[in-house]
N, C-alpha and C. Protein backbone atom coordinates (compact mmCIF):
# COMPACT_ATOMS: atom_id res chain seq x y z
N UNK A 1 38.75 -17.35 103.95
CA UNK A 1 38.29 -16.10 104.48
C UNK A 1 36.85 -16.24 104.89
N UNK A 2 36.24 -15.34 105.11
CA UNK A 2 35.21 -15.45 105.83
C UNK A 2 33.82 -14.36 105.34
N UNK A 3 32.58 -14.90 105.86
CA UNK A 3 31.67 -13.97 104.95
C UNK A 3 31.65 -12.65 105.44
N UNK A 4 32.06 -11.35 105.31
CA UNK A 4 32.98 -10.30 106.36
C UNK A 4 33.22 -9.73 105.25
N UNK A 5 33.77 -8.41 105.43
CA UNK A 5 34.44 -8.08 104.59
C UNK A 5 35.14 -8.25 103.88
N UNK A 6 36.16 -9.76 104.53
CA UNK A 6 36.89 -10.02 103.55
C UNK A 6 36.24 -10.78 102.82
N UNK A 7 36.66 -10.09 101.23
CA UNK A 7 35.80 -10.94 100.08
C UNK A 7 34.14 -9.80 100.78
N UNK A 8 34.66 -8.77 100.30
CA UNK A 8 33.16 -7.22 100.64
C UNK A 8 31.92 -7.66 99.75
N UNK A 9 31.27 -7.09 100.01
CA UNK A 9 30.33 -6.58 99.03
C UNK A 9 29.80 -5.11 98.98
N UNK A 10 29.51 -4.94 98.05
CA UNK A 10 28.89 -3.67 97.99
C UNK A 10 27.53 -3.75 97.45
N UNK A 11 26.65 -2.49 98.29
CA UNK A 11 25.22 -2.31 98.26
C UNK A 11 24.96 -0.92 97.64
N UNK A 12 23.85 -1.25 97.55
CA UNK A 12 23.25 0.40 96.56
C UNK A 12 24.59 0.77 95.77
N UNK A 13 24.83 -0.05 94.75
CA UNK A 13 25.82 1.10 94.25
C UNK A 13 27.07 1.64 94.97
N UNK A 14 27.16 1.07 96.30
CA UNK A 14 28.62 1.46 96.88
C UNK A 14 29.23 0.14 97.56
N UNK A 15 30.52 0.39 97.75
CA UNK A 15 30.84 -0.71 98.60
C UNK A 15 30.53 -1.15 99.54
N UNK A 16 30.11 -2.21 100.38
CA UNK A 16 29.82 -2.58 101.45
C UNK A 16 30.91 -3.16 102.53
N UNK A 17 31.10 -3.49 103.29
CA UNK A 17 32.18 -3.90 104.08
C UNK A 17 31.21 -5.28 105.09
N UNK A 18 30.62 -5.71 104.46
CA UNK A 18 30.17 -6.71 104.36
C UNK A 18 31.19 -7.56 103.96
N UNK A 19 32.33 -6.78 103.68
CA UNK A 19 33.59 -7.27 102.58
C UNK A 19 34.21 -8.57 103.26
N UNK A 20 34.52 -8.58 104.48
CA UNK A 20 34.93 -9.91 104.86
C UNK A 20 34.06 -10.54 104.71
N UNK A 21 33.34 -11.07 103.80
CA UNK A 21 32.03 -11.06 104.20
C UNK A 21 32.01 -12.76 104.12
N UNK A 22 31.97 -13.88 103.57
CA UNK A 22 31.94 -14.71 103.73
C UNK A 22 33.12 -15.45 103.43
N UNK A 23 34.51 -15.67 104.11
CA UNK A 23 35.65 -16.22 103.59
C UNK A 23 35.36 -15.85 102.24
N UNK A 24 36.28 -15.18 101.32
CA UNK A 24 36.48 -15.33 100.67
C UNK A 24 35.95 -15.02 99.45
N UNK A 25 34.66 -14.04 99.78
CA UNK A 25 33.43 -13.89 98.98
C UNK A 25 33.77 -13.28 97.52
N UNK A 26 34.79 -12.48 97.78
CA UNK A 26 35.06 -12.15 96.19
C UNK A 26 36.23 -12.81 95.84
N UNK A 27 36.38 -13.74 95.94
CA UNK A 27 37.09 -14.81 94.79
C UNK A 27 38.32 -15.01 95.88
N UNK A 28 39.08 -15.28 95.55
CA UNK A 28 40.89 -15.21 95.97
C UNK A 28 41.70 -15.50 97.18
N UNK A 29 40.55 -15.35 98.42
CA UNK A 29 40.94 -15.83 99.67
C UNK A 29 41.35 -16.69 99.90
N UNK A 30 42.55 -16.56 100.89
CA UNK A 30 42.82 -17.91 101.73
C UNK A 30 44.27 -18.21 100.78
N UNK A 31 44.37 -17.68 99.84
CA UNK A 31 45.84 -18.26 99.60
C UNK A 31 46.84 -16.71 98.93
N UNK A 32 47.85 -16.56 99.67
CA UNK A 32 49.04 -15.66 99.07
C UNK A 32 49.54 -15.24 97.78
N UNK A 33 49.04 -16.91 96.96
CA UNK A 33 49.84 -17.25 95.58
C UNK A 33 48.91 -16.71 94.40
N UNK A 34 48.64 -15.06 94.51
CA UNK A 34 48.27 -14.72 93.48
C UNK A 34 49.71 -14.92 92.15
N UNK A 35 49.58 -14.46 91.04
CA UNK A 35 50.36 -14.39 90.13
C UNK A 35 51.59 -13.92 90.43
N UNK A 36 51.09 -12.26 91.03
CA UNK A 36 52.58 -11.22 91.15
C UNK A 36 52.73 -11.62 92.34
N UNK A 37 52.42 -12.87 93.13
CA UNK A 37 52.28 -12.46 94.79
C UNK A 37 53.80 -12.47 95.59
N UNK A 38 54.81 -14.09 94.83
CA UNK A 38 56.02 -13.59 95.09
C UNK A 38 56.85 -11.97 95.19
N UNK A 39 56.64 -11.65 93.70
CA UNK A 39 57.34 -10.36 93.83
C UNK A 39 56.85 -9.00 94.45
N UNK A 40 55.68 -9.53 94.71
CA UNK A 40 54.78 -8.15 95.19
C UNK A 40 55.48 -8.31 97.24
N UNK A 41 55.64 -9.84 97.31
CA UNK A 41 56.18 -9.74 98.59
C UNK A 41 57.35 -9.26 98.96
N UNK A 42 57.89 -9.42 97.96
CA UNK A 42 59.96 -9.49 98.16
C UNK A 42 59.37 -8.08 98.08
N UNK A 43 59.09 -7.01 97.50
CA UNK A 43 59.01 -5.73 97.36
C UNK A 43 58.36 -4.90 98.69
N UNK A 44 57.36 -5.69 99.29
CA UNK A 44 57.33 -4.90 100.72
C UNK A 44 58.04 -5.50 101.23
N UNK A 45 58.71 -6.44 101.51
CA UNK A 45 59.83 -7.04 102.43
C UNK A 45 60.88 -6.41 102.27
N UNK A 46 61.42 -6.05 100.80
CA UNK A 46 62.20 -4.78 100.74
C UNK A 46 62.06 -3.27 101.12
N UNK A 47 60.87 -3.01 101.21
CA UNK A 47 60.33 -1.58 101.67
C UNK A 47 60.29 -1.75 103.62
N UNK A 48 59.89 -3.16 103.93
CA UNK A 48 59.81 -2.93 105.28
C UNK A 48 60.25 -4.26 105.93
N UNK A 49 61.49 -4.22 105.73
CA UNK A 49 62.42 -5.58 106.25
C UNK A 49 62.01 -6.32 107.45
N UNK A 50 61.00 -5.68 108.07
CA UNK A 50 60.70 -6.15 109.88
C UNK A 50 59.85 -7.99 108.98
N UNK A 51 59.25 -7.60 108.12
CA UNK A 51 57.96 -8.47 107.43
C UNK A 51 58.44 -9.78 107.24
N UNK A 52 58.08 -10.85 107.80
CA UNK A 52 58.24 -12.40 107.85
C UNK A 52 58.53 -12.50 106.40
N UNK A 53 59.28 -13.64 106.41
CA UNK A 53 59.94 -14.21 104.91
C UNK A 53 58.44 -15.05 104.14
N UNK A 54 57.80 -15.14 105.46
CA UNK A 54 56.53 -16.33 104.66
C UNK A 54 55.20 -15.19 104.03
N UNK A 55 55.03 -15.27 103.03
CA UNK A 55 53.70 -14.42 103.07
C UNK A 55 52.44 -14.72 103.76
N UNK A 56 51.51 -14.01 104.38
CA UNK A 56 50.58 -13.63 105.01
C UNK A 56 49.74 -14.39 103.71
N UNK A 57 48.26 -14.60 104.74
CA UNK A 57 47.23 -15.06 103.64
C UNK A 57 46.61 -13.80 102.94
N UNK A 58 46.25 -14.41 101.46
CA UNK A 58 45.80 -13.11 100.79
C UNK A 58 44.35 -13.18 100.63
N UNK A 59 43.35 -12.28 100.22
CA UNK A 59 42.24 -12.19 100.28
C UNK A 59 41.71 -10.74 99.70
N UNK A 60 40.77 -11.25 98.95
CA UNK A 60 39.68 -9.61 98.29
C UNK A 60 38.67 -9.09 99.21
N UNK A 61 38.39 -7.48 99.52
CA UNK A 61 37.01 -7.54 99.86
C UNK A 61 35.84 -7.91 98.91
N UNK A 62 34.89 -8.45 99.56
CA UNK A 62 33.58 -8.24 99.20
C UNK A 62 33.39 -9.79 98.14
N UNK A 63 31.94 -9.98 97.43
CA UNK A 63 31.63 -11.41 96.58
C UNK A 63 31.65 -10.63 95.38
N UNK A 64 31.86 -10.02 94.84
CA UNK A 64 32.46 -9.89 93.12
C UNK A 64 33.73 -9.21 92.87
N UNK A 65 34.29 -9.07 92.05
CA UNK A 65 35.51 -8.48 91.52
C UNK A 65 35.50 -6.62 91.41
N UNK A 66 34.24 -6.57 91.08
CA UNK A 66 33.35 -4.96 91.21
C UNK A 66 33.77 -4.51 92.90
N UNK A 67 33.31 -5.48 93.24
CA UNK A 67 33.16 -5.05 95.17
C UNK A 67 34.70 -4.83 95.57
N UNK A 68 35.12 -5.71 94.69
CA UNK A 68 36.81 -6.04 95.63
C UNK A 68 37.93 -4.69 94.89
N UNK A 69 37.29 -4.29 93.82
CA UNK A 69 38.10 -2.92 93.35
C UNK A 69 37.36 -1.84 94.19
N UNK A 70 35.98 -1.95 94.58
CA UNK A 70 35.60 -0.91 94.85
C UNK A 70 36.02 -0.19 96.52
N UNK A 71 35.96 -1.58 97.00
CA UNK A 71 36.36 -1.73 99.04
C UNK A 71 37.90 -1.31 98.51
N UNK A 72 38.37 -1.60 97.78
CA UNK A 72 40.36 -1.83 97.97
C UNK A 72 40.29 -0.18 97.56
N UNK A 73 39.62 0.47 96.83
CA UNK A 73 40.14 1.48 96.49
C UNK A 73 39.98 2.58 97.74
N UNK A 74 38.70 2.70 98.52
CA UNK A 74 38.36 3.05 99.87
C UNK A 74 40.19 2.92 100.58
N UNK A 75 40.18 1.63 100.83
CA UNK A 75 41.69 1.56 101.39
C UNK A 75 42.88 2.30 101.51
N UNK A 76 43.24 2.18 99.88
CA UNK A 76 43.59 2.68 99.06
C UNK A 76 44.22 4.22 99.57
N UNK A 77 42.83 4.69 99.60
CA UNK A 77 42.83 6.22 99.84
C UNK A 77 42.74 6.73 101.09
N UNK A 78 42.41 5.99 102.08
CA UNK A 78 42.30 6.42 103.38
C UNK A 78 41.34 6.52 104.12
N UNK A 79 39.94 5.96 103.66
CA UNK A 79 38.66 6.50 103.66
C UNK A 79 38.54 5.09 104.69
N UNK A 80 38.82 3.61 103.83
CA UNK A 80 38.29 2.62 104.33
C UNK A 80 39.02 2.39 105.96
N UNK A 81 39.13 2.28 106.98
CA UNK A 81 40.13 1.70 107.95
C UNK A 81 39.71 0.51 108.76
N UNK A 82 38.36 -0.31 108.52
CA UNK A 82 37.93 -1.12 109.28
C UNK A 82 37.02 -2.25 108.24
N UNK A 83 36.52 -3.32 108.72
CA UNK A 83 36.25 -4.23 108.31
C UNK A 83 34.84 -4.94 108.83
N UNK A 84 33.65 -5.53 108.70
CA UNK A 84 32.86 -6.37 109.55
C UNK A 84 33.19 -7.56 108.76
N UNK A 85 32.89 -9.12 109.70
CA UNK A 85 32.71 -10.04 109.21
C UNK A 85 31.48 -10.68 110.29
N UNK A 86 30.52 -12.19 109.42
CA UNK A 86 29.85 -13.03 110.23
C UNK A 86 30.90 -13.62 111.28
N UNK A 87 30.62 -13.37 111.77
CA UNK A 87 31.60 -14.98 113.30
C UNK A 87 31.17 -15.87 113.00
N UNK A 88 30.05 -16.43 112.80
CA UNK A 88 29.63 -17.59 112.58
C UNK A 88 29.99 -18.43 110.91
N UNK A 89 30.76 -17.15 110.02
CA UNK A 89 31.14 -18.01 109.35
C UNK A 89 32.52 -18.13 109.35
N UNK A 90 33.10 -17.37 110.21
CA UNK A 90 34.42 -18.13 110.42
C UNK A 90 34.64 -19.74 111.04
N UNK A 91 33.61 -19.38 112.35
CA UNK A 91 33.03 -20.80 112.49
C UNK A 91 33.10 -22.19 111.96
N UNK A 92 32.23 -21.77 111.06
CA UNK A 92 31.35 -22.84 110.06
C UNK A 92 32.93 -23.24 109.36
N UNK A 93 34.11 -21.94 108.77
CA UNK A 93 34.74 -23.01 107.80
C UNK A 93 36.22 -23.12 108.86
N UNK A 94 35.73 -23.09 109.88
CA UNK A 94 37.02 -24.01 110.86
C UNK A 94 37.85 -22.90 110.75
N UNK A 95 37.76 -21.42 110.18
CA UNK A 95 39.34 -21.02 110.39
C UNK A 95 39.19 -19.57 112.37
N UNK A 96 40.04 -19.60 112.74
CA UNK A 96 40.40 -18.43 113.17
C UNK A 96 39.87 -16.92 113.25
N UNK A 97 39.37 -15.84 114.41
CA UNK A 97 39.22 -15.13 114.26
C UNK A 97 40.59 -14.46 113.73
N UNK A 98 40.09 -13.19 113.14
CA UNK A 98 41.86 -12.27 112.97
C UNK A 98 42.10 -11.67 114.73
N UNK A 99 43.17 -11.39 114.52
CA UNK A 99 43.75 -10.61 115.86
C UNK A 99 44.81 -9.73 115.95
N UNK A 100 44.80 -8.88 116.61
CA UNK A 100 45.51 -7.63 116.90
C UNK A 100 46.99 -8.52 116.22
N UNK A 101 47.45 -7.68 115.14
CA UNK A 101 49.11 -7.77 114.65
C UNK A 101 49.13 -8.56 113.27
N UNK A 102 47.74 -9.14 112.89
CA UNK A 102 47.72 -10.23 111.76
C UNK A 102 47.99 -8.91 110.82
N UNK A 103 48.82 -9.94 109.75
CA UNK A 103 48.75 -9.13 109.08
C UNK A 103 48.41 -10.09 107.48
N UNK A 104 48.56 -9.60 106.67
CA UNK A 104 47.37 -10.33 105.38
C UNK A 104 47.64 -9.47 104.15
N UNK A 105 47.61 -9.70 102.80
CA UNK A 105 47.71 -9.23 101.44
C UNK A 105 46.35 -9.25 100.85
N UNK A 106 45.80 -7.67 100.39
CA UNK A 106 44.44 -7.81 99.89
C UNK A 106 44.83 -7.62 98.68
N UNK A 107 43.84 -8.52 97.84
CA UNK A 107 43.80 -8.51 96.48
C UNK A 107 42.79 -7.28 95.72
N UNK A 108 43.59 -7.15 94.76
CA UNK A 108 42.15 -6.42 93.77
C UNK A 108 40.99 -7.70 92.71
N UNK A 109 40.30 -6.91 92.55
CA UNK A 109 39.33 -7.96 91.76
C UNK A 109 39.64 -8.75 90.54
N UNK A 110 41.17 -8.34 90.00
CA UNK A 110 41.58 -9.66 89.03
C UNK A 110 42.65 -10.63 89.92
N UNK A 111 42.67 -10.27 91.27
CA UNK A 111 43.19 -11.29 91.95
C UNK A 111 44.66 -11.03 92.29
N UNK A 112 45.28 -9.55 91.87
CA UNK A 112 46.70 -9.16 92.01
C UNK A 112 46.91 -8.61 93.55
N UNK A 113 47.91 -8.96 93.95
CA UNK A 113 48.46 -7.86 95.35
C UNK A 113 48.33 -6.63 95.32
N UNK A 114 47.66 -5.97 96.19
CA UNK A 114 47.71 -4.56 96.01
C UNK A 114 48.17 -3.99 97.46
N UNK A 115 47.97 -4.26 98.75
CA UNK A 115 48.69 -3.81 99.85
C UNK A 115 49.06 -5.21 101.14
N UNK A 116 49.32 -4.66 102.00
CA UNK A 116 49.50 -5.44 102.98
C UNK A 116 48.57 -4.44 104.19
N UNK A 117 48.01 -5.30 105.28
CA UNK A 117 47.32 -4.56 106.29
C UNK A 117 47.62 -5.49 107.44
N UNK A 118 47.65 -4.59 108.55
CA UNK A 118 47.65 -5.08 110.04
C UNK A 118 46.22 -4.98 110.59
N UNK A 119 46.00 -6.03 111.09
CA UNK A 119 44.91 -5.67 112.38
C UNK A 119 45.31 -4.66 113.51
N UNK A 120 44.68 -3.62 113.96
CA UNK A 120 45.20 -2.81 115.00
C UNK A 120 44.32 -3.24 115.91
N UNK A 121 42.89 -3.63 115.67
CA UNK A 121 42.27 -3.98 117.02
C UNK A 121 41.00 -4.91 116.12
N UNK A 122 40.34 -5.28 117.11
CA UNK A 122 38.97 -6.42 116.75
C UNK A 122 38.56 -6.70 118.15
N UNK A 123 37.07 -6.46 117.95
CA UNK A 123 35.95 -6.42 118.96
C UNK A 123 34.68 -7.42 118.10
N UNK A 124 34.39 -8.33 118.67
CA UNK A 124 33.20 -9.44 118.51
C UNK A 124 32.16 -8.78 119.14
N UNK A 125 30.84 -8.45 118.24
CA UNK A 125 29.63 -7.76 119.27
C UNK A 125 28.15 -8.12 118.35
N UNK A 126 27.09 -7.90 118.99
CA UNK A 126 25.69 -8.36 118.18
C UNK A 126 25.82 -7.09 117.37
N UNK A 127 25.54 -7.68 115.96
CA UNK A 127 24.91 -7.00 115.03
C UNK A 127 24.21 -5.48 115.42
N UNK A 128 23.28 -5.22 116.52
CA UNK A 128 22.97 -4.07 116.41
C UNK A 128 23.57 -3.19 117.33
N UNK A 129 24.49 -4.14 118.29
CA UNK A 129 25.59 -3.13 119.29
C UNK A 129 27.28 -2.42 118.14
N UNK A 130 26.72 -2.76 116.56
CA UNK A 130 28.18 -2.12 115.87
C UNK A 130 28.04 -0.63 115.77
N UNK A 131 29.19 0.14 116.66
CA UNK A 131 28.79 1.44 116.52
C UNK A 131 28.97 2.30 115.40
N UNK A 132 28.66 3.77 115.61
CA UNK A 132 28.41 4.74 114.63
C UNK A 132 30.31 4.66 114.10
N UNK A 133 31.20 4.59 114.82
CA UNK A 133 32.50 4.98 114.68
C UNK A 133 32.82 4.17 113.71
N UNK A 134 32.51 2.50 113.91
CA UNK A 134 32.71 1.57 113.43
C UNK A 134 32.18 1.80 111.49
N UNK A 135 31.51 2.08 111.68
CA UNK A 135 30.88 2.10 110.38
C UNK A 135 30.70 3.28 109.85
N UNK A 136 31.36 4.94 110.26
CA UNK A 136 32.26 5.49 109.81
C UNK A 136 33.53 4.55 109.36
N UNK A 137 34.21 3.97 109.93
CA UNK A 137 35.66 3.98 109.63
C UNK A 137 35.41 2.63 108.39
N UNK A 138 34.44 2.17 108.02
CA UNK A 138 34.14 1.17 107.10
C UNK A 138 34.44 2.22 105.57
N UNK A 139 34.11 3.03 105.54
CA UNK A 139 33.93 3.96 104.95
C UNK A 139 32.93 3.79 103.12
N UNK A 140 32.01 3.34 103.58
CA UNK A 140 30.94 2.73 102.64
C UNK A 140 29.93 3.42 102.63
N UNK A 141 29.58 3.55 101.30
CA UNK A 141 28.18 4.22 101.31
C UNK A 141 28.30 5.66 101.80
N UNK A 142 27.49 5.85 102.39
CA UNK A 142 27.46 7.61 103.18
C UNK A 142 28.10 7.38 104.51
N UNK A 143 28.65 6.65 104.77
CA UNK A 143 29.39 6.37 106.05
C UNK A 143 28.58 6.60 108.03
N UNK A 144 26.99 6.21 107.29
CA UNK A 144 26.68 6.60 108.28
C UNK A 144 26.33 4.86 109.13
N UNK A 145 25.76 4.97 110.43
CA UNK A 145 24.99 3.46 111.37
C UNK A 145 24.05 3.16 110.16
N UNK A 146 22.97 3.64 110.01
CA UNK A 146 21.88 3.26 109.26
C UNK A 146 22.32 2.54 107.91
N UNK A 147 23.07 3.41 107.18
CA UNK A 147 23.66 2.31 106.12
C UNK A 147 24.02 1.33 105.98
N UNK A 148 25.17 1.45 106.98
CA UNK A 148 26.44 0.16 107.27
C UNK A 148 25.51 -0.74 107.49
N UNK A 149 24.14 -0.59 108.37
CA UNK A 149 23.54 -1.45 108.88
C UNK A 149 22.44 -2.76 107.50
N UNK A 150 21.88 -0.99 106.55
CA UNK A 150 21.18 -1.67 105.41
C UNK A 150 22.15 -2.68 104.64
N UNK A 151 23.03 -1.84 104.66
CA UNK A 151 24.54 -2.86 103.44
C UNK A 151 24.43 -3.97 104.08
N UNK A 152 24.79 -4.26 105.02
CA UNK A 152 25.66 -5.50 105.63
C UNK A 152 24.53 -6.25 106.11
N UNK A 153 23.34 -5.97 106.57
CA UNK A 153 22.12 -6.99 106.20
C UNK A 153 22.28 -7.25 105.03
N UNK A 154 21.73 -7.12 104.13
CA UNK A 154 21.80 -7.48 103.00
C UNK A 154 22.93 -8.02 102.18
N UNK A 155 23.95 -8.21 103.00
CA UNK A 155 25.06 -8.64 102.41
C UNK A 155 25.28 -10.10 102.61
N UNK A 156 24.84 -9.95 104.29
CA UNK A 156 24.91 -11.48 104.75
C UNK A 156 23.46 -12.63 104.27
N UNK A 157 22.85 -11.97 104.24
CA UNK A 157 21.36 -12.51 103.53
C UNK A 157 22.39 -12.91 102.68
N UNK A 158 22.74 -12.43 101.88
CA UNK A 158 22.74 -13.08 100.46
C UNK A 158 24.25 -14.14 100.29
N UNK A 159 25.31 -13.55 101.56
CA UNK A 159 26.35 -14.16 101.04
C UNK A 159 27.24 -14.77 103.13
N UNK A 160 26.91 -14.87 103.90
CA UNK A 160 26.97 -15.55 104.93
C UNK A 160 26.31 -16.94 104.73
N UNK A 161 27.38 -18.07 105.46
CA UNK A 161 26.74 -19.37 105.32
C UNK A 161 25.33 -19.47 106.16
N UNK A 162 25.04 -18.70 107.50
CA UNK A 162 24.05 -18.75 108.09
C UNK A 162 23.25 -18.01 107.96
N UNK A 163 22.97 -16.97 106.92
CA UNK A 163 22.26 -15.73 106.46
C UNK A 163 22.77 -14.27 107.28
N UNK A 164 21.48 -14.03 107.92
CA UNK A 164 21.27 -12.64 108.79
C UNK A 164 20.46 -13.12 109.53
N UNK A 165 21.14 -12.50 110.58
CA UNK A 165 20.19 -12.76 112.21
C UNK A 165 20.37 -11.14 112.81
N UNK A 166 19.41 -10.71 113.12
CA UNK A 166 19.71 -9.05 114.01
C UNK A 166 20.31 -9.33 115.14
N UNK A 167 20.49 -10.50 115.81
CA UNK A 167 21.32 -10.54 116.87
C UNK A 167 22.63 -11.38 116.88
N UNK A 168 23.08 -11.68 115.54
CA UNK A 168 24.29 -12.20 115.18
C UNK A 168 25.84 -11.48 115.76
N UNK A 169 26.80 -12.33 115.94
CA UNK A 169 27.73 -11.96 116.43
C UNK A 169 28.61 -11.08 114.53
N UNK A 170 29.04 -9.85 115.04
CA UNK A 170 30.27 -9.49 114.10
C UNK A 170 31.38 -9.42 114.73
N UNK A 171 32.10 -9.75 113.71
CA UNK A 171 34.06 -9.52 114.14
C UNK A 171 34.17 -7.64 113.85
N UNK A 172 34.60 -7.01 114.40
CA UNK A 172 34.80 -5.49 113.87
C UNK A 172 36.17 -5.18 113.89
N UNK A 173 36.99 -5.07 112.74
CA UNK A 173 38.12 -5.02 112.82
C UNK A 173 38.63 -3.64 112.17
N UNK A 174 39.57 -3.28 113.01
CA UNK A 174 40.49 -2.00 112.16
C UNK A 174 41.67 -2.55 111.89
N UNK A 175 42.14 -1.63 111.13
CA UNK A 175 43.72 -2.32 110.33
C UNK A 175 44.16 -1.03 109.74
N UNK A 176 45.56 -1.36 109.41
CA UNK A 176 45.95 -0.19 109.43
C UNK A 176 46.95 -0.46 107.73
N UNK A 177 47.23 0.16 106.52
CA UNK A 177 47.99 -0.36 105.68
C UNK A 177 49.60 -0.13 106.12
N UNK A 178 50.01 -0.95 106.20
CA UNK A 178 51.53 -1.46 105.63
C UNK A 178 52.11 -0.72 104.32
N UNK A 179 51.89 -1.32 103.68
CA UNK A 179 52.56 -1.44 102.13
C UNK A 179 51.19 -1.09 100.74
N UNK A 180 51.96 -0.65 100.18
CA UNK A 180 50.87 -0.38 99.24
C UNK A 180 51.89 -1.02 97.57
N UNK A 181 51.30 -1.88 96.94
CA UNK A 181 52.46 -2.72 95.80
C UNK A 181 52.30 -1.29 94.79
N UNK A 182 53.89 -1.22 94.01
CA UNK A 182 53.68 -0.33 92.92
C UNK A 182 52.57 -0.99 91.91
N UNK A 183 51.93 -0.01 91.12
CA UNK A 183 51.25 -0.36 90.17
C UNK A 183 51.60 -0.61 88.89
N UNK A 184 51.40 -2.28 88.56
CA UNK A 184 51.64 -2.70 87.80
C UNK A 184 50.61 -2.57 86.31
C-alpha cells in the first residue's frame, strides 16, 4: 500500500486520511490473508455473488492501529467516502495507482476484515489544487480544506517515503462500501 490513506493517519486527535498514507502505514497492507480473511470473503461473496473468487488486496487506514480503527470507523458510518495518498510513494514501492472498479478489503487495527470498498473515481493533482469537496468527503477532523490540508502535511512529513512537498502530486480517491463483515 502506499503512504495515502491507505494505512491513515490521524492528526490532532482525529483521523487523518493521510490514511493511504504510505503503503501500508498502519500495519497489514498488501496482503488479503488476515486471520478471518478467508471467511470474511466467502461471506461477502455470499452476500454479493457478482465478487471474484480471488480476494482483493487488504489494507488499514492510516500508520497506527489507533488511526486504522479510527479512519475505518468514519467508513463505517458514512462520514468517510474518499481517500488521499503520496503518488510518489506508490512510485517508489513499484506498485500501481488504484482505479475506477478496484476493489480491496480494509482492515481494522488488529488486522481483521471489516468491509470491502470500490474505487468510484481517482483524480492525481498538486497538493494544493485538493479541493474543499475532496476533503469534506475524507471526513476527518472538522472536515474542512484547511485541515485536511494541516493533517495530511503532517502526515506525509512524518510517514511518506519522500516527505512533503506543497507541490506534490496526490492520488484522490472516492470509494464507495460494498460489504460490511458481521462483527465478530
Amino acid at each position: 500500500m502506499t503512504a495515502s490513506d491507505r494505512t491513515e493517519s490521524a492528526g490532532s486527535g482525529s483521523a487523518s486520511d493521510a490514511s493511504t498514507a504510505s503503503a501500508g502505514s498502519a500495519g497489514s497492507a498488501g496482503s488479503a490473508a488476515s486471520v478471518d480473511g478467508a471467511d470474511f470473503w466467502a461471506e461477502a461473496r455470499a452476500e454479493h455473488p457478482a465478487l471474484p473468487e480471488e480476494p482483493p488486496e487488504a489494507w488499514a487506514f492510516g500508520a497506527t492501529p489507533e488511526q486504522a480503527d479510527d479512519l475505518l470507523a468514519l467508513v463505517l458510518d458514512g462520514t468517510k467516502t474518499a481517500t488521499a495518498s503520496a503518488a510518489g510513494d506508490y512510485e517508489s514501492e513499484g506498485e500501481p495507482f488504484p482505479a475506477v472498479g478496484d476493489l480491496s478489503i480494509v482492515l481494522d487495527g488488529a488486522g481483521v476484515s471489516r468491509a470491502v470498498l470500490e474505487v468510484s473515481a481517482i483524480e492525481v493533482v498538486p497538493f494544493g489544487d485538493v479541493t474543499a469537496e475532496h476533503a469534506l468527503a475524507e471526513g476527518e477532523d472538522d472536515r474542512t480544506l484547511a485541515s485536511w490540508r494541516r493533517i495530511h502535511e503532517q502526515f506525509w512529513a512524518d510517514h511518506s517515503v519522500h516527505g512533503f512537498a506543497p507541490h506534490m502530486p496526490v492520488v484522490c480517491e472516492r470509494f464507495r462500501v460494498l460489504h460490511v463483515g458481521s462483527p465478530r
